[in-house]
Protein backbone atom coordinates (compact mmCIF):
# COMPACT_ATOMS: atom_id res chain seq x y z
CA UNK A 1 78.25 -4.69 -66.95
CA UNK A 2 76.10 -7.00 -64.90
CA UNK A 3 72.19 -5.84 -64.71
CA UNK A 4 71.08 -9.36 -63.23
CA UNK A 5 69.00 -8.73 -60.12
CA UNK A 6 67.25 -11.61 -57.54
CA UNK A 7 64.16 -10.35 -56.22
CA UNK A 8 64.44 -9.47 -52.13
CA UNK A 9 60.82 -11.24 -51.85
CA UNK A 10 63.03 -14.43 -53.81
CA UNK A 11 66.04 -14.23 -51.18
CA UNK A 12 63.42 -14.14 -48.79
CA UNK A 13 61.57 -17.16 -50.18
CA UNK A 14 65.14 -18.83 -50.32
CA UNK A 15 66.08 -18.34 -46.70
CA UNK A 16 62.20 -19.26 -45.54
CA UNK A 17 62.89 -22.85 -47.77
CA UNK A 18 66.50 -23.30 -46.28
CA UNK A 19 65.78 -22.79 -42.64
CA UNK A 20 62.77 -25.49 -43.23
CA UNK A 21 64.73 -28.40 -44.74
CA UNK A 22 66.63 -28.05 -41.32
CA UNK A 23 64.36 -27.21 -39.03
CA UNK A 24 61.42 -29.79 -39.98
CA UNK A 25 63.79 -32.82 -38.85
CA UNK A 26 65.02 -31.14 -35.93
CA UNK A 27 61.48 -30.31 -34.69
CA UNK A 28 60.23 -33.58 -35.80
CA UNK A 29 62.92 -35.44 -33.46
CA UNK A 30 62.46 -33.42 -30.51
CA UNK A 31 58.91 -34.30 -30.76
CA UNK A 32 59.49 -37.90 -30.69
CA UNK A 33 62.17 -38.00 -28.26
CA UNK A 34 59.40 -36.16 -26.11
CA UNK A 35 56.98 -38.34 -27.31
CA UNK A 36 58.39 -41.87 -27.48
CA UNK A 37 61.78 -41.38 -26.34
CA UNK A 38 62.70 -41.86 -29.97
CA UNK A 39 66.85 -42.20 -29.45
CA UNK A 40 68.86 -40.49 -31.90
CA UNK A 41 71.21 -43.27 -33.33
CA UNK A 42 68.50 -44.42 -35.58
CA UNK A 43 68.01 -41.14 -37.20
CA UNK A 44 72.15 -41.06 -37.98
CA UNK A 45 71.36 -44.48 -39.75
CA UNK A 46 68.41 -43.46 -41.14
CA UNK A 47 70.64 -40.27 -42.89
CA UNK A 48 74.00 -42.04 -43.60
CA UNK A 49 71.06 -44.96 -45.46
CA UNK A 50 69.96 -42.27 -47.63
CA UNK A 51 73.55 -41.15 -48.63
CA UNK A 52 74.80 -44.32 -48.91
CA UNK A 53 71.71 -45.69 -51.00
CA UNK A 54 70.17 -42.65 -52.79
CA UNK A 55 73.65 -40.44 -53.52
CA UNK A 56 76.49 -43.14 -53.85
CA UNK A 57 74.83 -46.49 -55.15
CA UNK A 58 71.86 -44.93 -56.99
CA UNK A 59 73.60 -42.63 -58.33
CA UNK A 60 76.76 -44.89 -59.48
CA UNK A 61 73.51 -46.32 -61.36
CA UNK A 62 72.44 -43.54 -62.92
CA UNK A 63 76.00 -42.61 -64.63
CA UNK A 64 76.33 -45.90 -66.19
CA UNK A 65 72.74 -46.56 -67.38
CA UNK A 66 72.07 -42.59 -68.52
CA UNK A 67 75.85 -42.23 -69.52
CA UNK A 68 74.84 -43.48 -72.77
CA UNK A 69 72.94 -40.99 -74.53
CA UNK A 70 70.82 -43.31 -76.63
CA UNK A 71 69.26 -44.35 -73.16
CA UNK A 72 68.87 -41.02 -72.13
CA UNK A 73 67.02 -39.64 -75.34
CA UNK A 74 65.22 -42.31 -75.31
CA UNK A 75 64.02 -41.82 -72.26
CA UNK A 76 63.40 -38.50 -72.27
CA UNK A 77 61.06 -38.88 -75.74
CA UNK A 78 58.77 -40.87 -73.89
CA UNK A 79 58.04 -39.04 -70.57
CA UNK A 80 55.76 -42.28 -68.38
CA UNK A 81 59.28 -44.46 -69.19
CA UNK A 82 61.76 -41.93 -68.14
CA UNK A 83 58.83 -41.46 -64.49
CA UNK A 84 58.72 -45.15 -63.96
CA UNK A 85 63.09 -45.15 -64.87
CA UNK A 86 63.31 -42.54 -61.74
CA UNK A 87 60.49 -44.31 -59.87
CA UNK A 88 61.77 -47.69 -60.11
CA UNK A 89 65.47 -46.64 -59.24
CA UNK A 90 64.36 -44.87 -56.25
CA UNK A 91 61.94 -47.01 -54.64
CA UNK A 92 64.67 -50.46 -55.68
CA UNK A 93 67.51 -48.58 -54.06
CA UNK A 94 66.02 -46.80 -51.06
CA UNK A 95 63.89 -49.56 -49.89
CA UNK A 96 65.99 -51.94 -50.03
CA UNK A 97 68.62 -49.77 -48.53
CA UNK A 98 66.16 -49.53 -45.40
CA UNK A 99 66.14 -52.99 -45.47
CA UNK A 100 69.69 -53.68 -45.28
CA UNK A 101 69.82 -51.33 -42.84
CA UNK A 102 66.84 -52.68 -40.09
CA UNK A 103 68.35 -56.20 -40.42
CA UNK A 104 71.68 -54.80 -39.63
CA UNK A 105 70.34 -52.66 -36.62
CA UNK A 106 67.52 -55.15 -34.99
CA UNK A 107 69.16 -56.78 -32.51
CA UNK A 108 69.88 -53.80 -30.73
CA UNK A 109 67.35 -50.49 -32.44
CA UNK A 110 64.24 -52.46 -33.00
CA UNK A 111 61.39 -50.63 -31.10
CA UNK A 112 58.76 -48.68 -32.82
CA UNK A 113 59.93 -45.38 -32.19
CA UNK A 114 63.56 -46.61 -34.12
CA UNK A 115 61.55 -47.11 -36.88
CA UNK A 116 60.01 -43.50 -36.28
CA UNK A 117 63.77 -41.74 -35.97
CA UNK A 118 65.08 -43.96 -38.84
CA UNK A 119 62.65 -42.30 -40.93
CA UNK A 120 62.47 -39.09 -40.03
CA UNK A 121 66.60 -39.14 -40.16
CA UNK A 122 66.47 -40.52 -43.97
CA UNK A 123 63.77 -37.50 -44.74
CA UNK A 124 65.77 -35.25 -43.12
CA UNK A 125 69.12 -35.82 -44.85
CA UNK A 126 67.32 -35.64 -48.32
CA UNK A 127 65.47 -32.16 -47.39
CA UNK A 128 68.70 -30.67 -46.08
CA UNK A 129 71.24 -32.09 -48.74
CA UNK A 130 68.33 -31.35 -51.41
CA UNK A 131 66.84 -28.64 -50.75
CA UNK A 132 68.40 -27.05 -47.93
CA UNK A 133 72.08 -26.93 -49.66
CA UNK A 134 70.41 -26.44 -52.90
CA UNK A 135 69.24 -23.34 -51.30
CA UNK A 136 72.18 -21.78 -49.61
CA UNK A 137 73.61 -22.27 -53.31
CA UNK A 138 70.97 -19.84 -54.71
CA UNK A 139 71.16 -17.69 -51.69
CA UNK A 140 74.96 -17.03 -52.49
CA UNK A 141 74.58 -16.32 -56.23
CA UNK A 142 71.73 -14.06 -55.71
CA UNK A 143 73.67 -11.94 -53.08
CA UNK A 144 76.73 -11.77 -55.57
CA UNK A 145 74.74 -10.33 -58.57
CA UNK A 146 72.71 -8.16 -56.27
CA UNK A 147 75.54 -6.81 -53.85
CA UNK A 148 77.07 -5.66 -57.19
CA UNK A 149 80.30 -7.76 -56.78
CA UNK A 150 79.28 -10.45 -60.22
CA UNK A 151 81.40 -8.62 -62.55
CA UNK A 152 84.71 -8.59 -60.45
CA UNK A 153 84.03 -12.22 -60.49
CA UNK A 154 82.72 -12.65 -63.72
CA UNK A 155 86.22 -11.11 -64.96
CA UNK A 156 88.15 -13.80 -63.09
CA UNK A 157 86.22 -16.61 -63.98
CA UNK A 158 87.11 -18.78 -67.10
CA UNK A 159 84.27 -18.49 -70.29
CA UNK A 160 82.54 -21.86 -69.10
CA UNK A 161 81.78 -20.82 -65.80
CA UNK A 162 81.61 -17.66 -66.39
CA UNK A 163 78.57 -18.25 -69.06
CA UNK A 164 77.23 -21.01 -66.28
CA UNK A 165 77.17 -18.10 -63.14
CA UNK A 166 75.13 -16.08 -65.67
CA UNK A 167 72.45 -18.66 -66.57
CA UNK A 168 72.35 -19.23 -62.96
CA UNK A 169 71.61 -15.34 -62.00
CA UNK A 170 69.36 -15.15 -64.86
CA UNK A 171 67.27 -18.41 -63.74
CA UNK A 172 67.15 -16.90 -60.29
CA UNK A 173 66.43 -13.22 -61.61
CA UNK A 174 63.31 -15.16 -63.46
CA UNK A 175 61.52 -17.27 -61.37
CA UNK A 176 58.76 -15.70 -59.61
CA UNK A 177 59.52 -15.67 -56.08
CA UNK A 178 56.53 -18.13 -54.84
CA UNK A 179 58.13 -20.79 -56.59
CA UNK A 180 61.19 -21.01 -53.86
CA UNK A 181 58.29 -22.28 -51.57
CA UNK A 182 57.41 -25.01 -53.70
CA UNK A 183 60.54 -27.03 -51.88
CA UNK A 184 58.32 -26.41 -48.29
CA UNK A 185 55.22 -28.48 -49.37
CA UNK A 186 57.41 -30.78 -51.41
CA UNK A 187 59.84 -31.89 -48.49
CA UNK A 188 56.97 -31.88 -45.92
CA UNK A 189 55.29 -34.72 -48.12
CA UNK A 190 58.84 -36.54 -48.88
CA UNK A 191 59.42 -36.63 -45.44
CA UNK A 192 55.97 -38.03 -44.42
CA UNK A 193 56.13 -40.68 -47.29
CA UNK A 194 60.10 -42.03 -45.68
CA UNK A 195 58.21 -42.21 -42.49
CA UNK A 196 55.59 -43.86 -43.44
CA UNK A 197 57.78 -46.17 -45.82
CA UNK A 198 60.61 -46.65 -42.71
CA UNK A 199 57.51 -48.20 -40.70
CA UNK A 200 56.76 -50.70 -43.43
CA UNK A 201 60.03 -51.42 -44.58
CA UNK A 202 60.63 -51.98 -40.51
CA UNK A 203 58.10 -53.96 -39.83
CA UNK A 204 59.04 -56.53 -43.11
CA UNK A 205 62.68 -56.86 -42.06
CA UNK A 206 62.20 -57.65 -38.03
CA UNK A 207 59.32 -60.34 -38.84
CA UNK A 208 56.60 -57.80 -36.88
CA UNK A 209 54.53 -57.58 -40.37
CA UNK A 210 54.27 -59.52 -43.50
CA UNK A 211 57.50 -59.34 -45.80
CA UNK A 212 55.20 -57.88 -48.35
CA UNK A 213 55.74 -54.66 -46.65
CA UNK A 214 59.13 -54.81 -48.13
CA UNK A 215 58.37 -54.90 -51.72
CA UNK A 216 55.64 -52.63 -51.11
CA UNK A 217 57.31 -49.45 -49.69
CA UNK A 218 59.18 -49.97 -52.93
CA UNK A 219 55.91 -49.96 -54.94
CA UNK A 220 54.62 -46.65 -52.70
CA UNK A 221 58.16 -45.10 -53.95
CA UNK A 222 57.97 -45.81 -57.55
CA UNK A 223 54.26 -44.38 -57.54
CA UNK A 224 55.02 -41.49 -55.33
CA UNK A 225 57.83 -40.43 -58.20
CA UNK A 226 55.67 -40.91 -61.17
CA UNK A 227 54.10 -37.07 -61.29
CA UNK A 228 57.63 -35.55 -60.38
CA UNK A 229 59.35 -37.56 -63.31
CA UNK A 230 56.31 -36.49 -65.50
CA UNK A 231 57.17 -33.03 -64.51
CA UNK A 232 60.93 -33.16 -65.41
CA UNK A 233 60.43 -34.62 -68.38
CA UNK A 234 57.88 -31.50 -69.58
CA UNK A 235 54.69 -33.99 -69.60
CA UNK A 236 53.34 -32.05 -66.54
CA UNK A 237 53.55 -28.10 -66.43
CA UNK A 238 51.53 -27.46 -62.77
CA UNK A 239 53.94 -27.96 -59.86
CA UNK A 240 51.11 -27.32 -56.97
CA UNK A 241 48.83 -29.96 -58.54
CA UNK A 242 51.75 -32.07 -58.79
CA UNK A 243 53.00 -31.27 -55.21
CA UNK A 244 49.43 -31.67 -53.77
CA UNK A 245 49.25 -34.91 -54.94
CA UNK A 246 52.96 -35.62 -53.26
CA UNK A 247 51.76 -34.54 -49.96
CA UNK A 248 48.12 -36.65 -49.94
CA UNK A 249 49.43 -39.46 -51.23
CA UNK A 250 52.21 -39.44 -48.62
CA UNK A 251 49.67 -38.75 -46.32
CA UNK A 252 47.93 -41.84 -46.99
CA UNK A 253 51.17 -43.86 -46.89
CA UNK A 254 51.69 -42.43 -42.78
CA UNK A 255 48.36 -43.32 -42.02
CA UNK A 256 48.71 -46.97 -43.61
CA UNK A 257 52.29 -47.55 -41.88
CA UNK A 258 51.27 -45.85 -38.38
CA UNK A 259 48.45 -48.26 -38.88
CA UNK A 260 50.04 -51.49 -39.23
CA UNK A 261 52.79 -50.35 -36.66
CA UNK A 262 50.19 -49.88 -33.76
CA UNK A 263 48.80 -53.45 -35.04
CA UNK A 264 52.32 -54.99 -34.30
CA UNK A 265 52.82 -53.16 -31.06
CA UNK A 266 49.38 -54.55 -29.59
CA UNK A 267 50.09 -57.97 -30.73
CA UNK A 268 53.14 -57.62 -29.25
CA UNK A 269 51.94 -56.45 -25.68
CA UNK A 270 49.16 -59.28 -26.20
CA UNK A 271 51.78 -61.95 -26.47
CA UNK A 272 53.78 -60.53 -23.41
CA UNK A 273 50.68 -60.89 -21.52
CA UNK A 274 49.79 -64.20 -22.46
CA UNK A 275 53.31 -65.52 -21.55
């Protein structure tokens, strides 16, 4: 008989995480629609960039390269190679993703505040297909082990994922519920750092800053990934310190980008004077 139970203060944790992932884009879109009358087809390109870039070709990466366990053990025995693996992959397929996807759009989505959507959309996508999903997943096993309805479905399961559904409850059942927060703080600086990397990556591919900012979005990325691949690979044991230095280093990368983007605007105005 099943004696798993999820903490109510966890579900609660869950749902609190879940209903951020999609409500921190929303808001942040509204605001700039308000704002700078941000239009919305930039944030669908910034999301469908992120899938395409992060989830299809990254990831097509990732099975070939780490489907060959040497690589992978390797890897994983020497934790700053397996961060600067993730970094590197990241920052090389994301950015230049962006790229691709500015050059495609500037003749027609090239004002500052497309770079602003275009961000926010590709920050969005990854907190709700991340987080936000990865939630509702947890929210469902926890209410099957705690509604008492796991070992009707346990029965009916096969022994694989039957043994998987319980490792699942009893991961949930163990973490203590403040951790299921730890996805607020990290997506708020994840989706600050896209924004602030949209701008540069903008900027670089419509010729309205150097092409340097290109190359170093990509940089920002691979450094910005360093203390979470630390983290995964059991180098780093304390997630705050880790996510604290997520969200001030992202922090730092906004106030560079916003920066350099107000630069370009006011040479721009300048020039429209002049002629």
């Amino acid at each position: 008989m099943n004696t798993i139970t999820v903490p109510g203060l966890s579900v609660a944790f869950m749902a609190a995480s879940c209903a951020f992932a999609f409500v921190l884009p929303a808001v942040l879109y509204i605001v700039l629609r308000k704002k700078l009358k941000a239009r919305f087809v930039p944030l669908l390109i910034g999301a469908a960039t992120f899938i395409v870039a992060a989830l299809v070709a990254e990831s097509a990466v990732h099975s070939v390269i780490l489907g060959d366990g040497n690589i992978l053990s390797f890897l994983k025995a020497n934790p700053l190679l397996f961060a600067l693996y993730g970094g590197l992959m990241a920052g090389l397929f994301e950015e230049s993703g962006r790229f691709a996807s500015f050059k495609l759009m500037r003749k027609k989505y090239n004002e500052s505040a497309d770079a602003l959507s275009f961000g926010v959309g590709h920050g969005g996508a990854e907190a709700i297909l991340t987080l936000g999903v990865g939630m509702i997943s947890s929210i469902v096993i926890s209410v099957i082990f705690n509604s008492g309805g796991a070992d009707t479905m346990l029965a009916s399961l096969p022994e694989a994922q039957k043994q998987t559904l319980l490792a699942q409850g009893e991961a949930l059942a163990a973490t203590p519920p403040g951790m299921f927060l730890v996805g607020i703080v990290e997506r708020t600086g994840a989706v600050a750092f896209h924004i602030g990397a949209s701008v540069l990556v903008y900027l670089a591919a419509t010729g309205r800053g150097s092409f340097l900012y290109y190359p170093l979005a990509a940089l920002l990325h691979l450094l910005l990934d360093i203390p979470a691949g630390l983290y995964q690979a059991g180098a780093l044991n304390d997630i705050w310190v880790i996510e604290a230095i997520v969200v001030v280093f992202s922090a730092l990368t906004l106030w560079f980008a916003v920066a350099r983007l107000k630069e370009a605007d006011r040479r721009l105005k300048g020039t429209a004077l002049e002629n």
